[in-house]
N, C-alpha and C. Protein backbone atom coordinates (compact mmCIF):
# COMPACT_ATOMS: atom_id res chain seq x y z
N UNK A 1 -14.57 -9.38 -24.84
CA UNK A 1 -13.27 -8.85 -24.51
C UNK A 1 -12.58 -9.67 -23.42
N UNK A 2 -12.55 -10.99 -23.31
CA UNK A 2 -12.42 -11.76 -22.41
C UNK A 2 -10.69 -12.06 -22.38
N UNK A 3 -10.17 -11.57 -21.44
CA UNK A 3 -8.16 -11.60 -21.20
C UNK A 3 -7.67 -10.47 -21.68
N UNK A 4 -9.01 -9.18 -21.48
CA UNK A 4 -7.99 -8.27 -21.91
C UNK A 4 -8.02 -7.06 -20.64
N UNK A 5 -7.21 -6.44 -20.13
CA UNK A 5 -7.77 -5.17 -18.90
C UNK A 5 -8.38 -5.03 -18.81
N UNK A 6 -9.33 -4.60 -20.08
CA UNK A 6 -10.43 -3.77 -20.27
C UNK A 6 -11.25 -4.82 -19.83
N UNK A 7 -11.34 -5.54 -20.13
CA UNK A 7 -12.69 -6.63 -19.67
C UNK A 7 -12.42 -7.09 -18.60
N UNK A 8 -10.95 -7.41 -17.57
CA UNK A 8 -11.06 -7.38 -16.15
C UNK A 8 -11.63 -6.16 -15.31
N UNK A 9 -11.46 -5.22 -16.01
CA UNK A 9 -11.82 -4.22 -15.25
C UNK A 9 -13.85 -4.21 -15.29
N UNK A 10 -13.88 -4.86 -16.37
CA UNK A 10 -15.61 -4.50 -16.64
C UNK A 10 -15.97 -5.66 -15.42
N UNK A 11 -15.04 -6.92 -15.74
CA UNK A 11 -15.61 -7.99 -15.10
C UNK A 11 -15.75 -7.49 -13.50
N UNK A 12 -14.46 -7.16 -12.88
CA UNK A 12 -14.53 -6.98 -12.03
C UNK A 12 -15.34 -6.15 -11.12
N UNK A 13 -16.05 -4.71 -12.00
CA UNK A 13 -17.29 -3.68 -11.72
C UNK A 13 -18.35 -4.53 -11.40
N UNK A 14 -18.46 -5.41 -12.35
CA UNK A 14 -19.82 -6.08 -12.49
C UNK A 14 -20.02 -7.08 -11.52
N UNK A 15 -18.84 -7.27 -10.80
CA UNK A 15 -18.70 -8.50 -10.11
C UNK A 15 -19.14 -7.45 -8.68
N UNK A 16 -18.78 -6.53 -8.07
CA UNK A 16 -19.11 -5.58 -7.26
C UNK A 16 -20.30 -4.92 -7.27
N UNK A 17 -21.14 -4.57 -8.42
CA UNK A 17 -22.65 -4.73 -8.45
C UNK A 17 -23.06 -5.44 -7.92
N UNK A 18 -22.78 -6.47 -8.39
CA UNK A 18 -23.87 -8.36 -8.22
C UNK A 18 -23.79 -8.71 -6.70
N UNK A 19 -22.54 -8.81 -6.35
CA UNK A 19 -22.38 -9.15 -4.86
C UNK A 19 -21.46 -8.59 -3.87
N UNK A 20 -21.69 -6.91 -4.03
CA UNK A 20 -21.27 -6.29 -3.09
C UNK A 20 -19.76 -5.74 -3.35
N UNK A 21 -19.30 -4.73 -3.18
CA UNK A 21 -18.35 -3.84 -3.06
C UNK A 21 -17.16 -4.78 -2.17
N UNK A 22 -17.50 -5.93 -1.66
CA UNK A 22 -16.24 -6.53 -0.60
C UNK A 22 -16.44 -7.98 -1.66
N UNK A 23 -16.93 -7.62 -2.69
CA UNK A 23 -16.71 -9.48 -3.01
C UNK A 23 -15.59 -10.22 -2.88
N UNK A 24 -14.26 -9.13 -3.44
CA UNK A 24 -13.11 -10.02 -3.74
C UNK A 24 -12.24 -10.04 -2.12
N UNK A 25 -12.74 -8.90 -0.73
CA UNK A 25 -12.70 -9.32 0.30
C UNK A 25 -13.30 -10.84 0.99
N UNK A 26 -14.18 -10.78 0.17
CA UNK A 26 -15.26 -12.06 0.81
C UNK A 26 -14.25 -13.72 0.69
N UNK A 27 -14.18 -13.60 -0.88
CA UNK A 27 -13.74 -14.37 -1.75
C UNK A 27 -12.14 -15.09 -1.41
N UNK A 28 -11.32 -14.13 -0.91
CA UNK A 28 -9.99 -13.91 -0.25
C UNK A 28 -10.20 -14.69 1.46
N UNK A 29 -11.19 -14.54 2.14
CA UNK A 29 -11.25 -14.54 3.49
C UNK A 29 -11.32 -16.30 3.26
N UNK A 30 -12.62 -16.11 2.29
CA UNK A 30 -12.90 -18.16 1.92
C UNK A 30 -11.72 -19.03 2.14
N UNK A 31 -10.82 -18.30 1.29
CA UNK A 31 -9.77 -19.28 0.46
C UNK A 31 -9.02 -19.46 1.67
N UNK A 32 -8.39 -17.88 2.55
CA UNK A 32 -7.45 -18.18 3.43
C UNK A 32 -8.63 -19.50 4.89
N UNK A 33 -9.64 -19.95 5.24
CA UNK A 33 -9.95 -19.89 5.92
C UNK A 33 -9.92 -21.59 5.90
N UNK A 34 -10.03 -21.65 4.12
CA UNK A 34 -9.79 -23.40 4.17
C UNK A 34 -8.75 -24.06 4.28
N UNK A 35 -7.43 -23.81 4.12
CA UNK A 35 -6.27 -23.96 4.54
C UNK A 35 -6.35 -24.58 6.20
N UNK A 36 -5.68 -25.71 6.19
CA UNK A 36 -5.70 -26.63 7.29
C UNK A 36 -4.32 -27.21 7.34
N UNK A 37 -3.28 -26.74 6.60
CA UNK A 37 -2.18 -27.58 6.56
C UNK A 37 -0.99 -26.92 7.67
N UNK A 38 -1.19 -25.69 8.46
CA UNK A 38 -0.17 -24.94 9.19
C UNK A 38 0.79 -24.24 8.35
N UNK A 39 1.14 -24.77 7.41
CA UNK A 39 2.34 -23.80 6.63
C UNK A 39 3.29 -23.99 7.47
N UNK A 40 4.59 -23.11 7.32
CA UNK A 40 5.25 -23.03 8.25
C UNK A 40 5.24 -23.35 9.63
N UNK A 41 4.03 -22.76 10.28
CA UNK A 41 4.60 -22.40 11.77
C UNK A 41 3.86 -24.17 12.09
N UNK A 42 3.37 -25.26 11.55
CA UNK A 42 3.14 -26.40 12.05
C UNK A 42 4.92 -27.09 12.58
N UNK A 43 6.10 -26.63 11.32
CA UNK A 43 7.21 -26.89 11.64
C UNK A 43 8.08 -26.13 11.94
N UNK A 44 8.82 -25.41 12.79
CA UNK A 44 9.19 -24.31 13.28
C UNK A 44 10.79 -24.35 12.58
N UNK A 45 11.61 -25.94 13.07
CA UNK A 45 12.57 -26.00 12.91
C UNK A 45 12.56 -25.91 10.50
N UNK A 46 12.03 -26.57 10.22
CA UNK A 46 12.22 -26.25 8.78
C UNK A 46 11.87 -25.24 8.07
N UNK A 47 10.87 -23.91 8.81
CA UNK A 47 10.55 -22.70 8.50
C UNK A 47 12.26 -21.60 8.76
N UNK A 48 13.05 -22.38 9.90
CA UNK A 48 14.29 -22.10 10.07
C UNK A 48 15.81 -22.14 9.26
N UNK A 49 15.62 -23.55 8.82
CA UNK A 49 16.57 -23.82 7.99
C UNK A 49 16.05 -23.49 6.39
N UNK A 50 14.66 -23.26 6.01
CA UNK A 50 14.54 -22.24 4.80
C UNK A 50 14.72 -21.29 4.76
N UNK A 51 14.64 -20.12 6.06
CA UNK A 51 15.03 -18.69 5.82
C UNK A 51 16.81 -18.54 5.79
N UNK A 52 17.10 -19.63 6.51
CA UNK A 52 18.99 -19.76 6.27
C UNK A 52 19.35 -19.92 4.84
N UNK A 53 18.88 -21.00 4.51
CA UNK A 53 19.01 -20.95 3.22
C UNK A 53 18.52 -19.66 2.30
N UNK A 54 17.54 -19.16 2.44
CA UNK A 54 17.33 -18.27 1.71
C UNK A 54 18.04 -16.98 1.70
N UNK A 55 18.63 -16.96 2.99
CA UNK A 55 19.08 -15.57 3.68
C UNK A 55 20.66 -15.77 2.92
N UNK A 56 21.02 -16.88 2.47
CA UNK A 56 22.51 -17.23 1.85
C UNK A 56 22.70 -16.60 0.38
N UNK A 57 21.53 -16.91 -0.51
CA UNK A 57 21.17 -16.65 -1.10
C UNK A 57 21.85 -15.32 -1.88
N UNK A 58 22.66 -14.51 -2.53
CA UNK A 58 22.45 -13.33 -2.74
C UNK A 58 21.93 -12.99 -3.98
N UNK A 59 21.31 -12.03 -3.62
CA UNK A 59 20.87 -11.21 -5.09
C UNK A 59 21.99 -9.90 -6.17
N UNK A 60 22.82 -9.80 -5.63
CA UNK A 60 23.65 -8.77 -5.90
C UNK A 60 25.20 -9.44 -6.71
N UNK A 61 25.28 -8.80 -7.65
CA UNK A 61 26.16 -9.08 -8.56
C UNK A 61 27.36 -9.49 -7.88
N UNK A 62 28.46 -10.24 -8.45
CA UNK A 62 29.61 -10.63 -7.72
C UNK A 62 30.62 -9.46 -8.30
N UNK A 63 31.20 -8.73 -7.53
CA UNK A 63 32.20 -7.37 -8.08
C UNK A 63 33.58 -7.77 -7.41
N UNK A 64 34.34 -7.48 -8.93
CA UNK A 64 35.98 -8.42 -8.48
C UNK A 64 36.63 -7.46 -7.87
């Protein structure tokens, strides 16, 4: 049943048997922990001029 709910959901039980009730805590902590690049806050000023830009942005219909 492999790509279907039903079998994420089995996978995922089974995956919490095998290695613990926090696996996909465990698994999550890994990933964030190898990250070495700063993201954002390495550049302050271009984390700035993306939220401007983004903040311009609208989501809401244009009404005449």
């Amino acid at each position: 049943m492999a790509g279907t709910q039903l079998g994420g959901k089995a996978a995922a039980k089974r995956n919490k048997e095998k290695y613990g009730s926090d696996f996909y805590a465990k698994i999550g902590a890994m990933g964030g922990k190898k990250g070495h690049t700063g993201g954002f806050f390495a550049n302050r000023e271009l984390a700035r001029t993306a939220g401007a830009k983004g903040g311009r942005i609208s989501r809401r219909t244009k009404k005449a």
